[in-house]
Protein backbone atom coordinates (compact mmCIF):
# COMPACT_ATOMS: atom_id res chain seq x y z
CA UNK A 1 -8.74 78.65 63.10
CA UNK A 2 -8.68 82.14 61.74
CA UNK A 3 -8.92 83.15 57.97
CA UNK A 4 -9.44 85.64 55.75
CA UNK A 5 -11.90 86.44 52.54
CA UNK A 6 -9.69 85.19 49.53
CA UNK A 7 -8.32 82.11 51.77
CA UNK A 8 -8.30 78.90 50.68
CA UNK A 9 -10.00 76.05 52.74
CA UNK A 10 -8.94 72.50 52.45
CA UNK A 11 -10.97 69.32 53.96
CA UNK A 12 -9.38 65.93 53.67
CA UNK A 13 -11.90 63.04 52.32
CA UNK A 14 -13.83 61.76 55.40
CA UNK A 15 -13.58 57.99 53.86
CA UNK A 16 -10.37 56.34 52.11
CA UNK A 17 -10.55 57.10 48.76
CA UNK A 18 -12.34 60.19 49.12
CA UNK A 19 -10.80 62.98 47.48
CA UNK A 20 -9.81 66.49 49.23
CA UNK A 21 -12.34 69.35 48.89
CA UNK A 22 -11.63 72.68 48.35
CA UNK A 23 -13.17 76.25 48.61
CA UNK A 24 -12.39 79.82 48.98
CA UNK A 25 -13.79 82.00 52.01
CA UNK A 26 -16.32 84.64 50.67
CA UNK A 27 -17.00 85.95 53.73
CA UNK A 28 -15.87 85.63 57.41
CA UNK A 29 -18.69 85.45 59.85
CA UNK A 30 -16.70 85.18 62.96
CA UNK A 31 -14.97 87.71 65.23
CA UNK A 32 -10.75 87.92 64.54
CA UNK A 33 -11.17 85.33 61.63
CA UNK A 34 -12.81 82.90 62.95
CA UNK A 35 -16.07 80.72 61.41
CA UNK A 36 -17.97 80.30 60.55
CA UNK A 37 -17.43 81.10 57.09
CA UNK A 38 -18.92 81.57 53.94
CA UNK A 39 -17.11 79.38 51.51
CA UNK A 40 -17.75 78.68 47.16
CA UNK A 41 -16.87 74.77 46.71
CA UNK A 42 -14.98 73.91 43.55
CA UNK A 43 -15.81 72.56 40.90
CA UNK A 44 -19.01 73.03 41.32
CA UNK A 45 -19.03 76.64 42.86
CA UNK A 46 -21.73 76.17 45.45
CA UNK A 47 -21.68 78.28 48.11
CA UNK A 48 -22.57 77.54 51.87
CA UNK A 49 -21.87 78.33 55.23
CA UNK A 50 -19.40 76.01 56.88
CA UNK A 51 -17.87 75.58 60.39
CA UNK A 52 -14.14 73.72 60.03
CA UNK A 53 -14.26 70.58 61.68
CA UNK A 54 -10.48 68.43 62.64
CA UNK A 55 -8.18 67.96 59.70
CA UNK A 56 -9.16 71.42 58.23
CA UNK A 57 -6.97 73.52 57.15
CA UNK A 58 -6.43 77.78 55.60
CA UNK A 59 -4.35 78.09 53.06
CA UNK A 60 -3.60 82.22 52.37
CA UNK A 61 -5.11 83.56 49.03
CA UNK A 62 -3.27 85.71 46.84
CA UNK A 63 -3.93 89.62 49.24
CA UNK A 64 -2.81 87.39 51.77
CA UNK A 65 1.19 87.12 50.75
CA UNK A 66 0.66 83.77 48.60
C-alpha cells in the first residue's frame, strides 16, 4: 500500500454491522509511501499510528488529483 499526507484511509467494520472508519494520513512513516502511517480518525479526530491491515484501502486527498 503506498499513500500520501492528505490521503484518505478507509477500514471496513471488522464485525457485521460495524460501520466503516475513516482517517486522513498526517504523516507517512514508511519509505515510497508505505506505513506505517500517522492517521487523525473522524469524528473524533484522534490521532495514532496505524499499520493497514486486509480490506484497507487509500483514497487520494485533494493535492493528490481528487
Amino acid at each position: 500500500m503506498k499513500a500520501a499526507i492528505g490521503d484518505v484511509i478507509v477500514v471496513p467494520g471488522r464485525h457485521v454491522g460495524d460501520h466503516e472508519r475513516r482517517g486522513t494520513i498526517l504523516e507517512v512513516h514508511g519509505p515510497d509511501g508505505a506505513p506505517p502511517y500517522l492517521v487523525r480518525w473522524g469524528p473524533d479526530d484522534h490521532e495514532g499510528i496505524f499499520v493497514p491491515a486486509a480490506g484497507a484501502a487509500v483514497v487520494a486527498g485533494p493535492q493528490n488529483g481528487s
